[in-house]
N, C-alpha and C. Protein backbone atom coordinates (compact mmCIF):
# COMPACT_ATOMS: atom_id res chain seq x y z
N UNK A 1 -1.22 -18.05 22.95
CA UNK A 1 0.07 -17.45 22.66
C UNK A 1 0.01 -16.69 21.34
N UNK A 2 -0.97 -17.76 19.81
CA UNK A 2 -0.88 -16.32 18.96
C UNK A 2 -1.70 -14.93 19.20
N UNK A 3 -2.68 -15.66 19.79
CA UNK A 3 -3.36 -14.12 20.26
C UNK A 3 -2.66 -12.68 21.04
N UNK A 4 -2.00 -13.17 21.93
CA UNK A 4 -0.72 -12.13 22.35
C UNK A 4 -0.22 -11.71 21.60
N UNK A 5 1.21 -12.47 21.12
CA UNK A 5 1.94 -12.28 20.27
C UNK A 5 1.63 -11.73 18.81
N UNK A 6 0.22 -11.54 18.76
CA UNK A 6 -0.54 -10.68 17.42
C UNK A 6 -1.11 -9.01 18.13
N UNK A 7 -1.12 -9.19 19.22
CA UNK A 7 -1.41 -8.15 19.55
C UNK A 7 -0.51 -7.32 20.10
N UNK A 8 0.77 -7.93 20.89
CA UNK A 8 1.93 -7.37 20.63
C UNK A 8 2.57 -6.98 19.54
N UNK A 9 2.52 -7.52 18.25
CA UNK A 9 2.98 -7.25 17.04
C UNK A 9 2.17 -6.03 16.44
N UNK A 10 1.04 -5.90 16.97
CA UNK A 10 0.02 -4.39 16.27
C UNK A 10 0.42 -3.28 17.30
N UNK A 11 0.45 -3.62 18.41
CA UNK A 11 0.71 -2.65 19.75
C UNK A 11 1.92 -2.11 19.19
N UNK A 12 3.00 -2.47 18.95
CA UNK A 12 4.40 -2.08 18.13
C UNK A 12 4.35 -1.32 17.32
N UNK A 13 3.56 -1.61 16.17
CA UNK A 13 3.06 -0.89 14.95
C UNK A 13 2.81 0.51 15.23
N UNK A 14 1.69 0.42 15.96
CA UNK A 14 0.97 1.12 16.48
C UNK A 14 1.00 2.05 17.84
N UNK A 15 2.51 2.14 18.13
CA UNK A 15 2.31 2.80 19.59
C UNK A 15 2.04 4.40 19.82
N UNK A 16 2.30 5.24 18.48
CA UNK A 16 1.92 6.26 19.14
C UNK A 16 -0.08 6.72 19.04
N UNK A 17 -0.82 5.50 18.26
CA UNK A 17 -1.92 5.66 17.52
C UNK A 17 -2.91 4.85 18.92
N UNK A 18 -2.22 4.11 19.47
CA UNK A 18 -3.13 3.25 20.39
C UNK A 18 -3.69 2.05 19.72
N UNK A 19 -3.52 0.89 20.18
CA UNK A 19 -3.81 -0.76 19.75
C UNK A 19 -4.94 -0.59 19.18
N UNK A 20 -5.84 0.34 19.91
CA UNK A 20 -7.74 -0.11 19.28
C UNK A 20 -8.10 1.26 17.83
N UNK A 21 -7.17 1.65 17.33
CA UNK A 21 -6.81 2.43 16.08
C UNK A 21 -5.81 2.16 15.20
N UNK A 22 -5.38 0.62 15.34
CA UNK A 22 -5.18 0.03 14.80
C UNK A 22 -5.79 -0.48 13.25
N UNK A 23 -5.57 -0.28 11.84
CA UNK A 23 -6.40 -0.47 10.70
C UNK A 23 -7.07 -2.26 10.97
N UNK A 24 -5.88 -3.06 11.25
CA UNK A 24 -5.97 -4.31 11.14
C UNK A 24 -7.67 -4.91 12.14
N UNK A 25 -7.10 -4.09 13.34
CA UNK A 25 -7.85 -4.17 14.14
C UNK A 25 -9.52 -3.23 14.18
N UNK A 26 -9.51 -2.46 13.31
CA UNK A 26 -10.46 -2.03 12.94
C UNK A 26 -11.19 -2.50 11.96
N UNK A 27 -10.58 -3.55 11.04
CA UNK A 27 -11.55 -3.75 9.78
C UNK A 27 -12.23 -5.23 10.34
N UNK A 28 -11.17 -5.68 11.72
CA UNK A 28 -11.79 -6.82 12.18
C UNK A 28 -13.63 -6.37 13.15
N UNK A 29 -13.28 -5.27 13.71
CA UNK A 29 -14.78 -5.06 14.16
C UNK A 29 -15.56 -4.51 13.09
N UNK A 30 -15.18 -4.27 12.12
CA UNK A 30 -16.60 -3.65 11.02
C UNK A 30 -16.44 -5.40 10.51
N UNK A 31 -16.27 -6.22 10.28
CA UNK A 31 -16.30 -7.63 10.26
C UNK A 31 -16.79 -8.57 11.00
N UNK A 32 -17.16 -8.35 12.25
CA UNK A 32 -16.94 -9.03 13.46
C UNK A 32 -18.53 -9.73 14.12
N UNK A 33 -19.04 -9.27 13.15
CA UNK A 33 -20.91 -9.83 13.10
C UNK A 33 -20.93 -10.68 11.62
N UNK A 34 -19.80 -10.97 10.69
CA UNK A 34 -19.75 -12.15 10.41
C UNK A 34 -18.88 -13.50 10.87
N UNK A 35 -18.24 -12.53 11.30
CA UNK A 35 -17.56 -13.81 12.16
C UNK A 35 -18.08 -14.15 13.21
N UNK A 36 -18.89 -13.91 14.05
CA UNK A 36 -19.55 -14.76 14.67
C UNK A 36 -20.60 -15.60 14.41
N UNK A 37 -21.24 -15.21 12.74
CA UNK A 37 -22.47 -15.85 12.54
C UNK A 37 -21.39 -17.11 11.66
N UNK A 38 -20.68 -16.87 10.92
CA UNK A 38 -20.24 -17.79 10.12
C UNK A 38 -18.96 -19.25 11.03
N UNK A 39 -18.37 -18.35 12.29
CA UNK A 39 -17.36 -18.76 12.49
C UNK A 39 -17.68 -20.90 13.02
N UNK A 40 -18.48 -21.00 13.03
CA UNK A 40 -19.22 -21.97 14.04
C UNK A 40 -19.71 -23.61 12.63
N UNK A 41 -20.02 -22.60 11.83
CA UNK A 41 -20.44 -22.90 10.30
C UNK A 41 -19.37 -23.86 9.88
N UNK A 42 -18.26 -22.86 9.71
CA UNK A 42 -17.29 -23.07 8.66
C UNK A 42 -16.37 -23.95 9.85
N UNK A 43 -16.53 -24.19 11.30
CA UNK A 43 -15.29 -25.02 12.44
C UNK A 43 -16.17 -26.33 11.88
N UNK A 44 -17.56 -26.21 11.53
CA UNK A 44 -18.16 -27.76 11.92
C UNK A 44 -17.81 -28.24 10.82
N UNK A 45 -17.79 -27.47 8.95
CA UNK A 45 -17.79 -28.00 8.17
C UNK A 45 -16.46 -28.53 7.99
N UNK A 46 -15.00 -28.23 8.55
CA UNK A 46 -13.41 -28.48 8.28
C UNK A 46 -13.69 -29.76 8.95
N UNK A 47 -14.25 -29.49 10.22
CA UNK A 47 -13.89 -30.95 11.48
C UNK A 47 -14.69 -32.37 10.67
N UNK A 48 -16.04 -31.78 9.61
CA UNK A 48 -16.49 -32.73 9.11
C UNK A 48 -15.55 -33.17 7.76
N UNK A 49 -15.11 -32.77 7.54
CA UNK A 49 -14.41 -32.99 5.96
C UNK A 49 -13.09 -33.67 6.20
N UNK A 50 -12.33 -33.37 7.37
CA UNK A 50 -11.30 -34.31 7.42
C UNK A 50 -11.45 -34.83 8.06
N UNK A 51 -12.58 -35.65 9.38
CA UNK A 51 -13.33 -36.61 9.70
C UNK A 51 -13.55 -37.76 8.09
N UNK A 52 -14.14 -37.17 7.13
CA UNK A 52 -14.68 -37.98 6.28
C UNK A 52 -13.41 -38.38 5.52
N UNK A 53 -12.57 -37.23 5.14
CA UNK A 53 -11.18 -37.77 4.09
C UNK A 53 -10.13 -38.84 4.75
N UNK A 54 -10.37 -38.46 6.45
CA UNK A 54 -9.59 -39.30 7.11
C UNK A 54 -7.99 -38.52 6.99
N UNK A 55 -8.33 -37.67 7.49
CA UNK A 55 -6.85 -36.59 7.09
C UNK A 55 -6.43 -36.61 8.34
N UNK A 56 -4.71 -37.01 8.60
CA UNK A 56 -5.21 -36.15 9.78
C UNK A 56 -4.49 -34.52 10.08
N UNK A 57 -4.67 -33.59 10.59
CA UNK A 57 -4.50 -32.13 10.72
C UNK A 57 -4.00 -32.26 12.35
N UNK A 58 -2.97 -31.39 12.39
CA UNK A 58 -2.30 -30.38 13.31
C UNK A 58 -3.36 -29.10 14.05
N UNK A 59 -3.21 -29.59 15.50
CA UNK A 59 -4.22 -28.56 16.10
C UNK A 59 -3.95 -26.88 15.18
N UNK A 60 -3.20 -26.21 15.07
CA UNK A 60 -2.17 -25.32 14.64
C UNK A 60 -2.91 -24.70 13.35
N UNK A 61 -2.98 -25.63 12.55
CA UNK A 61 -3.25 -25.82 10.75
C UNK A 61 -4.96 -25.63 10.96
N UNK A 62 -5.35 -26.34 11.65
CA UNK A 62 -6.97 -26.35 11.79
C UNK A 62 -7.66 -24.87 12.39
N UNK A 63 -5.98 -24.57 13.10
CA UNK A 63 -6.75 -23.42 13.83
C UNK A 63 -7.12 -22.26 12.84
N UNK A 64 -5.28 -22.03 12.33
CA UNK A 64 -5.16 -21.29 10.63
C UNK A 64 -6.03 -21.27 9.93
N UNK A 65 -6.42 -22.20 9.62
CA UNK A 65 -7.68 -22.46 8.06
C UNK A 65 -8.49 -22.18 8.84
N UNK A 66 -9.12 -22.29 9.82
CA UNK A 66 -10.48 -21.98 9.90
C UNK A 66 -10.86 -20.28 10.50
N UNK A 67 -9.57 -19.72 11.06
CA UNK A 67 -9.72 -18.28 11.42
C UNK A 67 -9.77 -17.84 10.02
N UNK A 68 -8.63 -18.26 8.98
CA UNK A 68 -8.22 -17.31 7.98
C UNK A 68 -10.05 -17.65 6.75
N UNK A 69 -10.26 -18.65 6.51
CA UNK A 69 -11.46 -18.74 6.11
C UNK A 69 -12.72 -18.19 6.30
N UNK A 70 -12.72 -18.13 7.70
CA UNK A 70 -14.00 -17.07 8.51
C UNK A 70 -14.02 -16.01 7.99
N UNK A 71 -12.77 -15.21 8.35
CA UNK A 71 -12.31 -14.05 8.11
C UNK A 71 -12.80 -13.69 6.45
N UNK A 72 -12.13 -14.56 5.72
CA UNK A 72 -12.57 -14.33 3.78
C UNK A 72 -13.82 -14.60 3.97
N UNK A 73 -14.48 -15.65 4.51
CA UNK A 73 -16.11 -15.54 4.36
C UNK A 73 -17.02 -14.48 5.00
N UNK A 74 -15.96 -13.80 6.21
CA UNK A 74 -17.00 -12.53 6.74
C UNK A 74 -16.75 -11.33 5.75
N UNK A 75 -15.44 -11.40 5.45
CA UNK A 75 -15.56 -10.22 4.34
C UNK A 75 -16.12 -9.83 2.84
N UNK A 76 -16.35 -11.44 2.62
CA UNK A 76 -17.59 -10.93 1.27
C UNK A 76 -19.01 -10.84 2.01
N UNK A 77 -19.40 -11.34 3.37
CA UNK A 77 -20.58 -11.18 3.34
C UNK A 77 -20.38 -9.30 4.17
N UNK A 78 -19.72 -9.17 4.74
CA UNK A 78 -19.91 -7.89 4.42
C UNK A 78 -19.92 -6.85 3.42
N UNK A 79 -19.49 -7.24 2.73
CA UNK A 79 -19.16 -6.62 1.54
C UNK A 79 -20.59 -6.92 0.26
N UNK A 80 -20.82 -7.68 0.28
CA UNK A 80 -22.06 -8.31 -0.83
C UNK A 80 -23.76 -8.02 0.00
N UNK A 81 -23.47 -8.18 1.44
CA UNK A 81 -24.55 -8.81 2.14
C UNK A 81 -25.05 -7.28 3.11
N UNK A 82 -24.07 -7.28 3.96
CA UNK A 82 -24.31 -6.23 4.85
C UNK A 82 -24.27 -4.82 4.68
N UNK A 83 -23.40 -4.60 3.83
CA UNK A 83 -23.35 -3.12 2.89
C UNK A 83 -24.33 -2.66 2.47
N UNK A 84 -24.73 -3.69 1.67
CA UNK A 84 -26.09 -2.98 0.67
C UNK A 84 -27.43 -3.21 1.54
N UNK A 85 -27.39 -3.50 2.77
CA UNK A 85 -28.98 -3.73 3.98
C UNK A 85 -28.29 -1.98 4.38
N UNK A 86 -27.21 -1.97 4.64
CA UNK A 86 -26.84 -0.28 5.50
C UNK A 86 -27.27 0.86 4.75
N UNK A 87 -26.98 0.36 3.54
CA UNK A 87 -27.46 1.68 2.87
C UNK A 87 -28.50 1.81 2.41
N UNK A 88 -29.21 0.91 2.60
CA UNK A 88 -30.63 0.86 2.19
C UNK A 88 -31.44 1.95 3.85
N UNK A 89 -30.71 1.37 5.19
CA UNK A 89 -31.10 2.26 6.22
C UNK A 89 -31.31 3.58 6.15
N UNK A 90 -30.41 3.95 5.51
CA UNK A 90 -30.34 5.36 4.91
C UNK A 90 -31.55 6.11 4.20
N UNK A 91 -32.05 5.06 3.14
CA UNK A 91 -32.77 5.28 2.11
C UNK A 91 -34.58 5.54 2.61
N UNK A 92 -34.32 4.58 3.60
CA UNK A 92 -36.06 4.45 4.29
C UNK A 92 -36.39 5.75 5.20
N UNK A 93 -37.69 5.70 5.04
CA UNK A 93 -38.58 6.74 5.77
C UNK A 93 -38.05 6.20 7.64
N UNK A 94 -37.68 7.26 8.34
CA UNK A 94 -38.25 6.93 9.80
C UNK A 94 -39.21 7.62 10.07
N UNK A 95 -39.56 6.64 10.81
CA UNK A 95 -40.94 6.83 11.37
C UNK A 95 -40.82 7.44 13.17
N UNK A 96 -41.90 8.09 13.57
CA UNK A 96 -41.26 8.70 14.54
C UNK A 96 -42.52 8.32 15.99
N UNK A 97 -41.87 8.02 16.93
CA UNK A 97 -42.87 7.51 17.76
C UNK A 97 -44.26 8.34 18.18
N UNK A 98 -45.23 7.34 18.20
CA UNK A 98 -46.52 8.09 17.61
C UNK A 98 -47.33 7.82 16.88
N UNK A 99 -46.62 8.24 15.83
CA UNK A 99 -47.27 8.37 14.20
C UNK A 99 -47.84 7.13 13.82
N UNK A 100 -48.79 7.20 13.03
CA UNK A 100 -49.94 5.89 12.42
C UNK A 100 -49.19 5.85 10.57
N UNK A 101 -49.31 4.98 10.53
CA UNK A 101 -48.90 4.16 9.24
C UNK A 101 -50.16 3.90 8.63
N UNK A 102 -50.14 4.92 7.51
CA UNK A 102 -51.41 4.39 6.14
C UNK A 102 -51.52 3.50 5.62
């Protein structure tokens, strides 16, 4: 239901631009190769920590913290991590099929 109701809320925003030109929705796919590497990371480390504190959490709250966390942890590693490998792509020789390497 929030997944709808978030995408109804951008679809609104957004109707004469189209849902997938959406900003929100765009900074999530230039993001979206840390959130899958991290997202898995950061579910095991919450479920372990209030396992251990003995907390107990709201399906709801667990869901919150751990999207909104992903999300801040995919955006510095894009930002610190993946940025500076892209532009380094830039920087290197291609090589072109064929060719021998000295």
């Amino acid at each position: 239901i929030a997944g709808i109701s978030t995408l109804f809320f951008v679809y609104i925003i957004n109707r004469d631009r189209g849902i997938l030109e959406a900003k929100p929705l765009k900074y999530l796919g230039r993001i979206s190769f840390g959130i899958y590497i991290y997202h898995g990371l950061i579910m095991s480390l919450v479920f372990f920590v209030y396992r251990i504190a003995g907390i107990p959490i709201s399906p709801i709250c667990c869901l919150i913290g751990i999207a909104g966390t992903t999300i801040i942890v995919a955006s510095l590693s894009y930002k610190y991590i993946e940025q500076p490998f892209l532009k380094l792509k830039h920087k290197s020789p291609t090589l072109k099929y064929g060719t021998a390497i000295d």
